[in-house]
C-alpha atoms as a PDB file:
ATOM      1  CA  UNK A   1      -1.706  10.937  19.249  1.00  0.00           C
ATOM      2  CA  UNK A   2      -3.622  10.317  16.253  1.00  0.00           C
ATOM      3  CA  UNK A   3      -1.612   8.989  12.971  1.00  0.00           C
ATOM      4  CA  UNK A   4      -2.480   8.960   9.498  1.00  0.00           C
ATOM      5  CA  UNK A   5      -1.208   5.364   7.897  1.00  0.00           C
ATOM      6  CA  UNK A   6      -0.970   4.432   4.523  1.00  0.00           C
ATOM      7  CA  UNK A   7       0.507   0.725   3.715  1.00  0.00           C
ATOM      8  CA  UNK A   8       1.415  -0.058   0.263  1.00  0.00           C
ATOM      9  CA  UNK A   9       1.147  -4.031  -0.201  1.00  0.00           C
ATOM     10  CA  UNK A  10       2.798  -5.334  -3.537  1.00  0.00           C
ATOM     11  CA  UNK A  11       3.844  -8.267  -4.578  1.00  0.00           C
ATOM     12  CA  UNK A  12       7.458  -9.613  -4.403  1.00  0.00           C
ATOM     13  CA  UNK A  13       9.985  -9.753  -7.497  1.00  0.00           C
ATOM     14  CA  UNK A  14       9.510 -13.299  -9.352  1.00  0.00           C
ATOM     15  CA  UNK A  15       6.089 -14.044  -7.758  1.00  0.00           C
ATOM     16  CA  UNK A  16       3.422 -13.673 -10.771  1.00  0.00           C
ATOM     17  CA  UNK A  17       1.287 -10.812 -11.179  1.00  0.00           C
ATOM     18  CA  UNK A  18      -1.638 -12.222 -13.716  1.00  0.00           C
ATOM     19  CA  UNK A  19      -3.982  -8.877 -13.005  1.00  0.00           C
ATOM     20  CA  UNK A  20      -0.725  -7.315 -13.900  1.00  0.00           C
ATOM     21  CA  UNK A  21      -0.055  -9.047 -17.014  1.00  0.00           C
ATOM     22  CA  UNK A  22      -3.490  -8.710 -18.354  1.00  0.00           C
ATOM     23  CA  UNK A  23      -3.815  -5.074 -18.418  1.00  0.00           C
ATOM     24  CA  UNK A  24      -0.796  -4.602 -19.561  1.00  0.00           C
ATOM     25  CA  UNK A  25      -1.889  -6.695 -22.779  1.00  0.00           C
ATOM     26  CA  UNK A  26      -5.161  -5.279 -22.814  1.00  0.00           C
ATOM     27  CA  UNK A  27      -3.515  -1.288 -22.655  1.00  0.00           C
ATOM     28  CA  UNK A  28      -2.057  -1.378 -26.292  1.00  0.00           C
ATOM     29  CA  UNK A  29      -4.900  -2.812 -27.807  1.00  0.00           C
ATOM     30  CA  UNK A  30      -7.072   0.200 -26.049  1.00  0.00           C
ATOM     31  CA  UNK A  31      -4.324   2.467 -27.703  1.00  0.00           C
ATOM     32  CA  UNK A  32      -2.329   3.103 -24.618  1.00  0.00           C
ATOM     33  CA  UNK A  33       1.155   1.974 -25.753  1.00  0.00           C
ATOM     34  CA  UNK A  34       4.689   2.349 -24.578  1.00  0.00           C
ATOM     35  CA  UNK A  35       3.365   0.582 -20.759  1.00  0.00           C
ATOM     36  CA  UNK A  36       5.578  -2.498 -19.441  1.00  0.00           C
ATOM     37  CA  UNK A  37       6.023  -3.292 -15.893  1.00  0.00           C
ATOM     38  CA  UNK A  38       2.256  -3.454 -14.749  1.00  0.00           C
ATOM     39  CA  UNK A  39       2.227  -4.883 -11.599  1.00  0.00           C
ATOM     40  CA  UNK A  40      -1.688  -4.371  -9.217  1.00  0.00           C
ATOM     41  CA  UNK A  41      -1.285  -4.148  -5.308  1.00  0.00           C
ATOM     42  CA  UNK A  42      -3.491  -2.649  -3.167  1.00  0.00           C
ATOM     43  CA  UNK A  43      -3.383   0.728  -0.677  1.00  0.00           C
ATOM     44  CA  UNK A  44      -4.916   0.707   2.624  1.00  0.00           C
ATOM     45  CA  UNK A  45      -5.173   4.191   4.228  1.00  0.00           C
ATOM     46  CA  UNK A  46      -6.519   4.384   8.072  1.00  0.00           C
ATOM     47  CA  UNK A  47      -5.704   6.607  10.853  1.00  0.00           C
ATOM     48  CA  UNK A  48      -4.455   4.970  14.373  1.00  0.00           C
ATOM     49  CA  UNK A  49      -4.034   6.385  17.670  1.00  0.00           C
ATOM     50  CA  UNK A  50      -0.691   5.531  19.754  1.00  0.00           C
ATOM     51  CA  UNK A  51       1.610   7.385  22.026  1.00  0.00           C
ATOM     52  CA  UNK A  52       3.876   7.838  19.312  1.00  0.00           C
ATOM     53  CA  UNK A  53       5.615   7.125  15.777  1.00  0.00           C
ATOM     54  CA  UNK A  54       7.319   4.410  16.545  1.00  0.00           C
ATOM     55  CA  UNK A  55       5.067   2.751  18.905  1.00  0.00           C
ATOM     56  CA  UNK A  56       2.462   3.522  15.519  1.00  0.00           C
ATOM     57  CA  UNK A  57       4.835   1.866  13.254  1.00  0.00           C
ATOM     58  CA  UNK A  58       5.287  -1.278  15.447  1.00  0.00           C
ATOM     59  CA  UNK A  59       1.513  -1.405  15.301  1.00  0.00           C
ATOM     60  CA  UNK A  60       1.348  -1.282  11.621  1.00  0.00           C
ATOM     61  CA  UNK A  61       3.810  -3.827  11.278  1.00  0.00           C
ATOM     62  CA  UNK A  62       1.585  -6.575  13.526  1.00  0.00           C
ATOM     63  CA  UNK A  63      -1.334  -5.728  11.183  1.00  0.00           C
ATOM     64  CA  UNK A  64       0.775  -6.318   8.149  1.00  0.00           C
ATOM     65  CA  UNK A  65       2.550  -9.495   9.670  1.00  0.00           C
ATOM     66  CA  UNK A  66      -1.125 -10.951  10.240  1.00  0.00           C
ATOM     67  CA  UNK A  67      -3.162  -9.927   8.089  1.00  0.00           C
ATOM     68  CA  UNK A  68      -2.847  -7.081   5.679  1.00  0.00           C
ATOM     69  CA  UNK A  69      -0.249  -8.671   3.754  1.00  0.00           C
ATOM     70  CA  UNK A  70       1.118 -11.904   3.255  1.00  0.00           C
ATOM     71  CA  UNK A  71       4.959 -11.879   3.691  1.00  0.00           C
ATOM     72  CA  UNK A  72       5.249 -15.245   1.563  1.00  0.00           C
ATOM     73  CA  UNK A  73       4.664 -13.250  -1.448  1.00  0.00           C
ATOM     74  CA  UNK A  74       3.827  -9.571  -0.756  1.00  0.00           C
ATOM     75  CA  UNK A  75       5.411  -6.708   0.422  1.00  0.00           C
ATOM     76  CA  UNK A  76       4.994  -3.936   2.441  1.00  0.00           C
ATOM     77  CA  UNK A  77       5.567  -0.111   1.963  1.00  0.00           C
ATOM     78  CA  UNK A  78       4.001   1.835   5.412  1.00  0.00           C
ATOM     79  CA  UNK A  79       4.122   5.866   5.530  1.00  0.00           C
ATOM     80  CA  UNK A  80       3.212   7.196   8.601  1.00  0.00           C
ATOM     81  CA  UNK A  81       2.660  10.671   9.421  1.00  0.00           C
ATOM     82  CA  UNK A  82       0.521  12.794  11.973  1.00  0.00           C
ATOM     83  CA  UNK A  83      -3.460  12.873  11.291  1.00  0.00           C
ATOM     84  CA  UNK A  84      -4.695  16.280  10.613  1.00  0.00           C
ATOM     85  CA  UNK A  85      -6.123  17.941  13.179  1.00  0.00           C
ATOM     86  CA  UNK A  86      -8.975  19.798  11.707  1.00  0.00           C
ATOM     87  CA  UNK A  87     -11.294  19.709   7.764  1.00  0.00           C
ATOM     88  CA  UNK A  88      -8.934  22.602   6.495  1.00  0.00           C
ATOM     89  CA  UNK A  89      -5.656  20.273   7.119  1.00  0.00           C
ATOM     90  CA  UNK A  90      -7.033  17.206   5.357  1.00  0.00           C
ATOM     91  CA  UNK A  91      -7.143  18.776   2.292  1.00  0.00           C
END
């Protein structure tokens, strides 16, 4: 079965964000104000085959674990749903 994965990797609470703290200085002075909180991550989106959702999810977790995030200071939100099956379904 074919999944579609997306894995949100953020930082943890307390570890510093400077990419974060820059554009939130930098937003007021482009005339954005009212922003606070800025913190940058990334999103990685793939699709993975397995014989199921959980065997998919243990999957994702071993990529995260060695590579796609590091659990010292990053976290990990992974949504994991079926792929779509044909064009009309991916949109």
């Amino acid at each position: 079965m074919r999944f579609a994965v997306a894995v949100e990797v953020r930082g943890l609470e307390g570890i510093a964000d400077p990419a974060g703290q820059t554009i939130e200085r930098a937003l007021p002075v482009l005339g954005f104000a009212g922003v606070s909180g800025v913190h940058v991550g990334k999103l990685l989106r793939f699709e993975l085959e397995a014989d199921d959702e959980n065997a998919a999810r243990l999957e994702v977790d071993k990529m995260c674990e060695r590579l796609l995030a590091n659990p010292v200071i990053e976290r990990t939100e992974v949504r994991i749903e079926p792929a779509p099956t044909s064009v009309a379904e991916a949109r």
